[in-house]
Protein backbone atom coordinates (compact mmCIF):
# COMPACT_ATOMS: atom_id res chain seq x y z
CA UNK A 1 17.09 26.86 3.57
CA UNK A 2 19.91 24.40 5.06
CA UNK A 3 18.66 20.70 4.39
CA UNK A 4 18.59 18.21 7.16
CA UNK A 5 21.93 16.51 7.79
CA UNK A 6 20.21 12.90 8.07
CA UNK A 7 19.12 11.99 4.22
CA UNK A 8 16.18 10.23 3.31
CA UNK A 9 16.79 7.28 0.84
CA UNK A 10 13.65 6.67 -1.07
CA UNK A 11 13.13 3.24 -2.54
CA UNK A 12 11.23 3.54 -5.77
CA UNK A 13 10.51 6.36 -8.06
CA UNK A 14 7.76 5.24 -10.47
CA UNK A 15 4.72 5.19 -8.64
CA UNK A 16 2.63 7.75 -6.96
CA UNK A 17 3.45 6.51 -3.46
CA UNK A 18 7.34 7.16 -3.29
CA UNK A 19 6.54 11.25 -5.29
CA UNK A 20 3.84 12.08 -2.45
CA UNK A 21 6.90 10.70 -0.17
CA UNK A 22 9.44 12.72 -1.38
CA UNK A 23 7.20 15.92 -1.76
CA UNK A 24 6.30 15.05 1.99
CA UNK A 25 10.02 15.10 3.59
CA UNK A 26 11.47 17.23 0.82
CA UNK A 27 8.78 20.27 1.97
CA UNK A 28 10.01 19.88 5.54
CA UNK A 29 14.15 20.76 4.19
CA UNK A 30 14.47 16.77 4.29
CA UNK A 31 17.15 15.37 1.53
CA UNK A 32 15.76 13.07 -0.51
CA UNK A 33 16.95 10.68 -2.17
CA UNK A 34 15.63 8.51 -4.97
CA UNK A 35 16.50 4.86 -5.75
CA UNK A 36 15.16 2.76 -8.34
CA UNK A 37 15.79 -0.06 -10.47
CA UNK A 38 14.75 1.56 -14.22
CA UNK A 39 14.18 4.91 -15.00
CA UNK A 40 11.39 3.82 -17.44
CA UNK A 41 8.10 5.41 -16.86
CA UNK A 42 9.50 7.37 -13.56
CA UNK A 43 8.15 10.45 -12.78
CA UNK A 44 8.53 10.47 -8.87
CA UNK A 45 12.03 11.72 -9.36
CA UNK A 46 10.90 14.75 -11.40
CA UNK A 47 9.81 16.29 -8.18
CA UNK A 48 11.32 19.29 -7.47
CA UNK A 49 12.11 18.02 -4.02
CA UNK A 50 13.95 15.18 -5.26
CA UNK A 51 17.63 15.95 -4.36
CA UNK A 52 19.46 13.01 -5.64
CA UNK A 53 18.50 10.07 -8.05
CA UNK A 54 20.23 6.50 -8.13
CA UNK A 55 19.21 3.74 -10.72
CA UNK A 56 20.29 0.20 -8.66
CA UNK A 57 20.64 -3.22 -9.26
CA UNK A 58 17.40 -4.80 -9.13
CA UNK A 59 15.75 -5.98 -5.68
CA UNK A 60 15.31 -9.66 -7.05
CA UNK A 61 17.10 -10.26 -9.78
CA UNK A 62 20.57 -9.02 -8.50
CA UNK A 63 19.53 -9.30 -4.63
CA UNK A 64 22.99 -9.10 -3.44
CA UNK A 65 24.25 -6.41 -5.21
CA UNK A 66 21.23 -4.27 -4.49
CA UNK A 67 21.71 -4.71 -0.73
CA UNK A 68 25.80 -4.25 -1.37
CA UNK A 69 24.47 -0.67 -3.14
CA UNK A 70 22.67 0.28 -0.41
CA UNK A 71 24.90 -0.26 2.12
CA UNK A 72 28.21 1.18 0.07
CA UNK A 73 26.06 4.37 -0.59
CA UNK A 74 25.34 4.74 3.58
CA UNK A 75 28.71 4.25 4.44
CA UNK A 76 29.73 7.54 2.18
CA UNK A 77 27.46 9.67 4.21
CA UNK A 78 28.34 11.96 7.28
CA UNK A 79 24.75 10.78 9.17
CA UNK A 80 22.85 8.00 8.91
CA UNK A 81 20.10 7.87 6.33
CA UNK A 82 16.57 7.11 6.89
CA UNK A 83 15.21 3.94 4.63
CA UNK A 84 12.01 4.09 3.07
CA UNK A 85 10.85 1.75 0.86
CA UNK A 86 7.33 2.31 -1.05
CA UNK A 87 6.63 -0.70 -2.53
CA UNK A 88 5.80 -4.28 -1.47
CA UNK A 89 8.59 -5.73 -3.09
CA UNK A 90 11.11 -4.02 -1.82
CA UNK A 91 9.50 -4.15 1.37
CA UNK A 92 9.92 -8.06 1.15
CA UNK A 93 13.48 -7.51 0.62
CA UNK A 94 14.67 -5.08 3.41
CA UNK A 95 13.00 -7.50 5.72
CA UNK A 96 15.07 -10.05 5.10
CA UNK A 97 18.63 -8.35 5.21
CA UNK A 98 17.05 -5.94 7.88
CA UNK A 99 20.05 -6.94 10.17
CA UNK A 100 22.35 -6.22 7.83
CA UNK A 101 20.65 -2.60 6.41
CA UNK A 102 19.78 -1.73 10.46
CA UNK A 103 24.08 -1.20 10.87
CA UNK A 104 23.98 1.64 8.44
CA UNK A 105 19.90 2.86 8.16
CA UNK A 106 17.48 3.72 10.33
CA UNK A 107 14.55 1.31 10.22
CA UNK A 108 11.83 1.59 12.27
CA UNK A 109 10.82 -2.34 12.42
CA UNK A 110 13.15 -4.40 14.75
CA UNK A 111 12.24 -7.45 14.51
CA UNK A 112 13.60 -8.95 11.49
CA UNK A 113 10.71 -11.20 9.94
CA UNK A 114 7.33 -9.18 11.65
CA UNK A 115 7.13 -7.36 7.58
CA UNK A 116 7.05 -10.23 6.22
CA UNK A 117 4.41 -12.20 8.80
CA UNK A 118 1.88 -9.50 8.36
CA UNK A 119 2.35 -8.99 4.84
CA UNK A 120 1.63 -12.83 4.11
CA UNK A 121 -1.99 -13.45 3.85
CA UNK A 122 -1.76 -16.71 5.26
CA UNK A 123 0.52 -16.04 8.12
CA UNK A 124 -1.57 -12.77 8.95
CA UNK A 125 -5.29 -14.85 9.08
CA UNK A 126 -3.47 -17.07 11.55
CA UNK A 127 -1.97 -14.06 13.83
CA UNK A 128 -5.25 -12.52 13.22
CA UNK A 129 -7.16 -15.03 15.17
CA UNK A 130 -4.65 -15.52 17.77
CA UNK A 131 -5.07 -12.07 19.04
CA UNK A 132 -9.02 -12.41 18.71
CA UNK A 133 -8.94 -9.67 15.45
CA UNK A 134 -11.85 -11.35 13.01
CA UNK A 135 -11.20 -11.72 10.02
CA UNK A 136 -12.81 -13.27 6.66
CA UNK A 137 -13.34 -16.97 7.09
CA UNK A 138 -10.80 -18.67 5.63
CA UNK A 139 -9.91 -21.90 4.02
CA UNK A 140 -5.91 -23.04 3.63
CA UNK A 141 -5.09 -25.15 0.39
CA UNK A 142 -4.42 -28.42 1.51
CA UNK A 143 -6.86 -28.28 4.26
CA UNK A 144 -8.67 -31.89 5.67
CA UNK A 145 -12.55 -31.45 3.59
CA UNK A 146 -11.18 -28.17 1.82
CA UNK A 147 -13.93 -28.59 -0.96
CA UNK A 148 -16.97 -29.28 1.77
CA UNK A 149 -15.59 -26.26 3.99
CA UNK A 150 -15.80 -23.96 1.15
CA UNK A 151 -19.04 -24.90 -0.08
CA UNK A 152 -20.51 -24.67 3.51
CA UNK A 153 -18.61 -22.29 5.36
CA UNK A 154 -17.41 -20.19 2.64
CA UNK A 155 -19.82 -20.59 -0.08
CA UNK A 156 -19.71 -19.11 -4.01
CA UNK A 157 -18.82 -16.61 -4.71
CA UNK A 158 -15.95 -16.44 -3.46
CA UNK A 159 -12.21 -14.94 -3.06
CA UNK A 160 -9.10 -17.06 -4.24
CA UNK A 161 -6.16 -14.55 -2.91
CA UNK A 162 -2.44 -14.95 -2.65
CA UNK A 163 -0.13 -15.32 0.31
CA UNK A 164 2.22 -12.63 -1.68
CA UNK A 165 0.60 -10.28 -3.61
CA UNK A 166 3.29 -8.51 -5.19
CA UNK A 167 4.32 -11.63 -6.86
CA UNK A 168 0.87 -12.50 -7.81
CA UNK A 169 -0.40 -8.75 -9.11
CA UNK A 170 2.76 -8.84 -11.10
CA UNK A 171 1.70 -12.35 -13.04
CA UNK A 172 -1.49 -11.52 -13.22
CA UNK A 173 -2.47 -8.13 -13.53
CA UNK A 174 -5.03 -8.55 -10.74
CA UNK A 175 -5.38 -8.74 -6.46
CA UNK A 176 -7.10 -11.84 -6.78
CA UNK A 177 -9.65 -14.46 -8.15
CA UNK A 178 -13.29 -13.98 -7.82
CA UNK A 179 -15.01 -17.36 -8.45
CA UNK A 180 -18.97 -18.31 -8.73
CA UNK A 181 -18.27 -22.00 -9.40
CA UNK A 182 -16.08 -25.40 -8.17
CA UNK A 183 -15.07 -25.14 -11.64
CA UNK A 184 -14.05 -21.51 -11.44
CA UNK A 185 -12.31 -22.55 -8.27
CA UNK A 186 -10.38 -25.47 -9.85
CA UNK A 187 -9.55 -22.99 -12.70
CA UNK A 188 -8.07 -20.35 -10.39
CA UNK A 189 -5.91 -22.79 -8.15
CA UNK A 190 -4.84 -24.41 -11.52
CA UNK A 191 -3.42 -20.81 -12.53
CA UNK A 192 -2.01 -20.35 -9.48
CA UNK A 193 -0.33 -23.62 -8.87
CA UNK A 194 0.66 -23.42 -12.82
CA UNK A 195 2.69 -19.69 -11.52
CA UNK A 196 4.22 -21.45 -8.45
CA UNK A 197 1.98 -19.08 -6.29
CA UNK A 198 0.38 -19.72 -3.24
CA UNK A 199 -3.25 -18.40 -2.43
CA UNK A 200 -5.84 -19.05 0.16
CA UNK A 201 -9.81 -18.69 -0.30
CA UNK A 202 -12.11 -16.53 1.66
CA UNK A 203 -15.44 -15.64 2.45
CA UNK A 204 -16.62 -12.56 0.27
CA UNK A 205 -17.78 -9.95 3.67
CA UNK A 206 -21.09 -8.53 2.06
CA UNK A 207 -20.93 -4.57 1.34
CA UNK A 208 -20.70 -1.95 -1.21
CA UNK A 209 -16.87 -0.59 -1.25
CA UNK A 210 -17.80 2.15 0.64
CA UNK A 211 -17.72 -0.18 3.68
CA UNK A 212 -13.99 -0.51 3.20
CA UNK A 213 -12.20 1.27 6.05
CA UNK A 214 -8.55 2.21 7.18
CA UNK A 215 -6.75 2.38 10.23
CA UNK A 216 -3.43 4.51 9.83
CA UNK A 217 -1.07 4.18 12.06
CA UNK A 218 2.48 5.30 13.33
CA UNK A 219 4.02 3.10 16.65
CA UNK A 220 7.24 4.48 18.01
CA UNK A 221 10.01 2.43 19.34
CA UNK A 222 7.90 1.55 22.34
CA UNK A 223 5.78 -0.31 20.04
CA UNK A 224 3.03 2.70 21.13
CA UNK A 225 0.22 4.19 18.67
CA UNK A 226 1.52 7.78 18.42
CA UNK A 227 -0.38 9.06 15.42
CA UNK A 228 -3.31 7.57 13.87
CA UNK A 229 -6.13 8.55 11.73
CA UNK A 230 -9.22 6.50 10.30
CA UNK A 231 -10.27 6.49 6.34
CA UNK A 232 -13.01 5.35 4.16
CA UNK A 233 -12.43 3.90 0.98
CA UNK A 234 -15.53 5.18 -1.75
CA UNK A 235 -13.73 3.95 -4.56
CA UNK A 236 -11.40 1.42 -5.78
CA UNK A 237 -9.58 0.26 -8.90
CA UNK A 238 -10.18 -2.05 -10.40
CA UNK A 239 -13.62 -2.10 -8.81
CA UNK A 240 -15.07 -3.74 -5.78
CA UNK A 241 -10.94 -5.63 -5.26
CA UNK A 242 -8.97 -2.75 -6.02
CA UNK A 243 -6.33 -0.31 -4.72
CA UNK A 244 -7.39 3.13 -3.38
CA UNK A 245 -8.78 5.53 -5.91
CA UNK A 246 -11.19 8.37 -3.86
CA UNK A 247 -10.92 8.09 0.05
CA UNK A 248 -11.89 10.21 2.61
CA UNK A 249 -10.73 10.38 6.34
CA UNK A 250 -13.78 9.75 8.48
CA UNK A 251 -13.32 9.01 11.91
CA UNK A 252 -14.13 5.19 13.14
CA UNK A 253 -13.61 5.02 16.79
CA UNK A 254 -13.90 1.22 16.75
CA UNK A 255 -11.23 1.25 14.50
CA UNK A 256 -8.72 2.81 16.79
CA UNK A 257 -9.45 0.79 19.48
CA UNK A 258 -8.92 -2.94 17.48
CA UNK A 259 -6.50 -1.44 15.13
CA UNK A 260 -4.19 -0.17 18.45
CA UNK A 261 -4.84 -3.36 20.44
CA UNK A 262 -3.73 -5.51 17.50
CA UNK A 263 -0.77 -3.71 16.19
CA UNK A 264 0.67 -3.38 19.74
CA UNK A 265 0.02 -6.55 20.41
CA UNK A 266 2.40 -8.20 18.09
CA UNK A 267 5.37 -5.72 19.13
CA UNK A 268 5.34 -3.52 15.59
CA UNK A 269 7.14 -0.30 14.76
CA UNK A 270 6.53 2.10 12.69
CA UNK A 271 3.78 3.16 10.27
CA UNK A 272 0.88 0.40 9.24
CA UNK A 273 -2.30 0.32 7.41
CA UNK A 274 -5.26 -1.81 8.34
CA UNK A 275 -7.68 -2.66 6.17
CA UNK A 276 -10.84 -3.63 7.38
CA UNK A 277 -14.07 -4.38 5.61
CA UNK A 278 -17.71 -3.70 7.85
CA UNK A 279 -20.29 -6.49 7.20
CA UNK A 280 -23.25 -4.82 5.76
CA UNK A 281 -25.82 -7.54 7.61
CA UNK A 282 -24.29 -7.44 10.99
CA UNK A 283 -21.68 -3.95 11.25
CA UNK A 284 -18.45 -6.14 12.41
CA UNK A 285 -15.03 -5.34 11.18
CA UNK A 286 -13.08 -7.73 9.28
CA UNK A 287 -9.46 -7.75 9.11
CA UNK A 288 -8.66 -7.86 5.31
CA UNK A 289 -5.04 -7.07 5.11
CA UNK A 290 -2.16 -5.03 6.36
CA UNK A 291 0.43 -2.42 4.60
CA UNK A 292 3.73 -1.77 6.06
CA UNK A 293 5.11 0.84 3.57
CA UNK A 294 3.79 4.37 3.17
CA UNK A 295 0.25 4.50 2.23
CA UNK A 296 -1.39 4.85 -1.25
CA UNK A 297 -2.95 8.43 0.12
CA UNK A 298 -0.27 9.45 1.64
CA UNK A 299 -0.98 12.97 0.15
CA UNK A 300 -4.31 13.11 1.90
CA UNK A 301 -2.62 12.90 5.68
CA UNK A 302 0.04 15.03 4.66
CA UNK A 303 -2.44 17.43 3.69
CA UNK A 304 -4.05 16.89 6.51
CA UNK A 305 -1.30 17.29 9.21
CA UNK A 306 -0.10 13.58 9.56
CA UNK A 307 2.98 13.43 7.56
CA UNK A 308 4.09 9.78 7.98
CA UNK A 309 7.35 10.16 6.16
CA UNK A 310 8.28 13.13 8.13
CA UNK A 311 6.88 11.48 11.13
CA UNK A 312 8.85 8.46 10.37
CA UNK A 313 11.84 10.53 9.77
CA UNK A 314 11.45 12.56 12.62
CA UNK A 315 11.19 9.30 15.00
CA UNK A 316 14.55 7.66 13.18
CA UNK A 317 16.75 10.44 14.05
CA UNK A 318 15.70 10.40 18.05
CA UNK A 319 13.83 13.61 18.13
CA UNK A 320 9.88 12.46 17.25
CA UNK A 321 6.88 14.83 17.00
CA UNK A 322 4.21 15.48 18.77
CA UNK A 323 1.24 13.04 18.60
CA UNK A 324 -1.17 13.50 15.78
CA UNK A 325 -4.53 11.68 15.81
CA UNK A 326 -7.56 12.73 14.02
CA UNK A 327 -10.69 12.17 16.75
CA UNK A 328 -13.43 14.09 14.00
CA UNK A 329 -14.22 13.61 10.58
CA UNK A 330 -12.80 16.00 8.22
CA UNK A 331 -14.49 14.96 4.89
CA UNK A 332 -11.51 16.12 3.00
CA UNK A 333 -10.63 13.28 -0.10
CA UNK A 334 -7.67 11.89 -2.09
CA UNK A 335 -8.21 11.22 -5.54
CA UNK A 336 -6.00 9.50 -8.00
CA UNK A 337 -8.07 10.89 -11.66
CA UNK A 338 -6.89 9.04 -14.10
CA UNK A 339 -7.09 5.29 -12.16
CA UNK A 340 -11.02 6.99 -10.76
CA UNK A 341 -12.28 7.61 -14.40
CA UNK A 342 -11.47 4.48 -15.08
CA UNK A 343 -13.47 2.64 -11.75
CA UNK A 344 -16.63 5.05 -12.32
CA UNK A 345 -16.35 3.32 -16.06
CA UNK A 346 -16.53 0.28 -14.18
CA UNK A 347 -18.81 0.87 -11.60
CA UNK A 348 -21.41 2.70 -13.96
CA UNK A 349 -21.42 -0.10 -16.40
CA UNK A 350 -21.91 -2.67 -13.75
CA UNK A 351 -25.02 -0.08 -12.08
CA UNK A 352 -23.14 0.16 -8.68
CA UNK A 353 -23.23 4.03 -9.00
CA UNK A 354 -24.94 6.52 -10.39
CA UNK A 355 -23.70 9.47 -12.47
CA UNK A 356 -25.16 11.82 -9.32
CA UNK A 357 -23.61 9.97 -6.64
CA UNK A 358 -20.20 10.10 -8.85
CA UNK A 359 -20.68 13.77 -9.29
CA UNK A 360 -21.65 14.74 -5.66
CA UNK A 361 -18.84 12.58 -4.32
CA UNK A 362 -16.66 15.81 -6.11
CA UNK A 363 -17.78 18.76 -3.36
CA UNK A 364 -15.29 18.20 -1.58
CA UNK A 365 -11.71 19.44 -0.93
CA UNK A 366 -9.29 17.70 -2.30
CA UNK A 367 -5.62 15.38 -2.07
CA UNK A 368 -4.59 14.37 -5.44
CA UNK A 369 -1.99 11.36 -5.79
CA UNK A 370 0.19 13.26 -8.53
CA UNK A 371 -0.82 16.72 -9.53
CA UNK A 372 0.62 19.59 -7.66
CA UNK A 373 0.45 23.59 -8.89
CA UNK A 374 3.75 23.95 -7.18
CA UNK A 375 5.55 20.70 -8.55
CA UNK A 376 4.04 20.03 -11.76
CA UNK A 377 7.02 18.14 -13.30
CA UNK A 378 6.05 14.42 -12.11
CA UNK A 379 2.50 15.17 -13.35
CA UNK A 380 4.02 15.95 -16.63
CA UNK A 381 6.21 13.11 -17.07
CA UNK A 382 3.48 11.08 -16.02
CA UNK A 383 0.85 12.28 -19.04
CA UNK A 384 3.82 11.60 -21.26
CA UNK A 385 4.34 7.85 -20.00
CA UNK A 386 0.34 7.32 -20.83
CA UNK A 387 0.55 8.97 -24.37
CA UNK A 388 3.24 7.12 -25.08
CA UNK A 389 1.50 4.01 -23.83
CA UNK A 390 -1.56 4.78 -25.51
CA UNK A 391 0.58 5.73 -29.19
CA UNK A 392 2.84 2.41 -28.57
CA UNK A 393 -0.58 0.33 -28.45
CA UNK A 394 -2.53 2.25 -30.96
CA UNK A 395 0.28 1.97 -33.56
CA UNK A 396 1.60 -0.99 -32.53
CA UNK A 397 2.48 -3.37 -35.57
CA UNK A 398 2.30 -7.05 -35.62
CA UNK A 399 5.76 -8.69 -35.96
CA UNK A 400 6.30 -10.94 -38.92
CA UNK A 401 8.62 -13.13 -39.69
């Protein structure tokens, strides 16, 4: 079948997110196209749906000749392309040369700076409370009595957390800080302050991780909630702070209705990801944080009917789809194995769950992040990557000198 004349240029190829992306426009006769800095460890471009496949200058270290790629490679084609980064990072970058990449992409954001403001946990708290959205109580380093306000506002435990959490995931291998102590506390901002990395602290919202929710959402150029469904996080990695490991879409009407309010609020385009957290003492939603590229289970509203990166598509070339929302609770669940064996390690170990409620939480049908029957090559590629990984550190020699 004849391929869409618009292409879609995907930005990243070596994480889960950007192959369910690809498989998503590439099943609807979209071309895809693949852009990444390395090829190392890649397997989203294995996808048979993958239609082209750049390697670029890198996003930060060679800024300006990644953007000058970009735009040199849109200015070739007969239509403009549709830009879809799927990763943080390079998120941060579009945003600020959106002006620039807007004369030769489509982009759904318009307002050049908005990524960046919700992305930033310090910048979202405060936009957070200006539109009456709660959110966890927060403390800004620097603050007049910082030290009192955390010990009785706050209180231990509690959350140390970046402003930019790519930067801060990449230094440390982690979302965050959890501390029980002033000393822990010290220790953390030490580490951070020592990487040149600004963080916030937070009030820890009581509740299992099953009381983390989603609100996913696509606003046309109207700055109108189109499509939306509602998600429930059962499992995260690494535990209890983690990314998205087993979800399931469950309708929250409460959800909709903050989730809506707020993101139209502030004027934004495209698709967005709330996170919320519900208080297990008192059942109030807490803003936690916001995601402005393609969701980590993607697969699961694909599956489901709500193809974002179609939708998205579909919207940047003037002729959007119908609305999609998802007002019942289909049960259905996106799974990423490898990254779940390793939370229900974690989560048996620390008693959390039990080996029945692990095993029940199976019965159900199924999303999964990279295996496919009919496009098996990125799952392959992937196992590779993790043998090698796994021979590189078992057999790994010391160096001498």
């Amino acid at each position: 079948m004849k391929l869409l004349k618009n292409k879609a240029v995907i930005l990243g190829s070596n994480f889960y997110i950007s192959l369910s992306t690809i498989r998503s426009l590439g099943k609807e006769n979209v071309h895809t196209v693949s852009m990444a800095f390395s090829d190392d460890g890649g397997y989203a471009d294995k996808s048979k749906y993958c239609h082209e496949k750049h390697i670029i200058p890198h996003f930060r270290n060679d800024t300006k000749n990644f953007i000058k790629y970009l735009i040199d490679y849109a200015k070739k084609q007969d239509e403009t392309p549709v830009l879809i980064p799927c990763h943080d990072s390079y998120l941060e970058v579009v945003d600020e040369y959106l002006d620039e990449l807007k004369e030769y992409y489509h982009i759904p954001q318009t307002e050049k700076g908005l990524y960046t403001e919700i992305m930033d946990k310090g910048t979202l708290s405060k936009l957070a409370e200006r539109k009456g959205v709660k959110i966890p109580e927060t403390v800004h380093i620097g603050e007049d009595n910082f030290y009192e306000k955390i010990e009785n506002n706050i209180k231990y435990p509690c959350l140390v957390k970046p402003i930019d959490s790519p930067t801060f995931t990449a230094k440390f291998r982690k979302k965050l800080f959890k501390v029980y102590t002033k000393e822990e506390l010290d220790e953390a901002l030490k580490k951070a302050e020592d990487a040149e990395i600004e963080v916030i602290v937070q009030r820890i919202i009581p509740g299992f991780d099953d009381h983390m929710y989603t609100f996913d959402a696509y606003l046309d150029q109207n700055a109108k909630v189109v499509h939306w469904a509602t998600c429930q996080k059962m499992r995260q990695f690494p535990i209890n702070f983690g990314a998205s490991v087993y979800t399931i879409q469950r309708y929250v009407p409460e959800l909709v209705e903050i989730g809506s309010r707020f993101l139209e609020s502030i004027n934004y385009k495209g698709f967005a990801e709330i996170e919320f957290k519900k208080d297990a003492e008192t059942g109030e939603f807490y803003l936690i944080e916001i995601n402005v590229r393609i969701t980590n289970f993607n697969a699961l509203l694909t599956k489901l009917g709500m193809n974002v990166p179609y939708i998205t598509y579909r919207d940047m070339i003037g002729n959007p789809l119908s609305p999609i929302t998802f007002e019942k609770t289909t049960n259905r669940a996106f799974i990423h194995l490898l990254e779940d064996i390793y939370s229900i390690r974690g989560y048996l170990k620390t008693k959390q769950l039990t080996v029945f409620q692990i095993l029940k939480s199976y019965f159900r049908p199924k999303a999964y992040a990279i295996w496919s029957w009919t496009d098996i090559k990125p799952a392959i590629y992937f196992n590779i990557n993790i043998l090698k990984r796994v021979f590189n550190k078992l057999f790994r020699r010391p160096i001498t000198k």
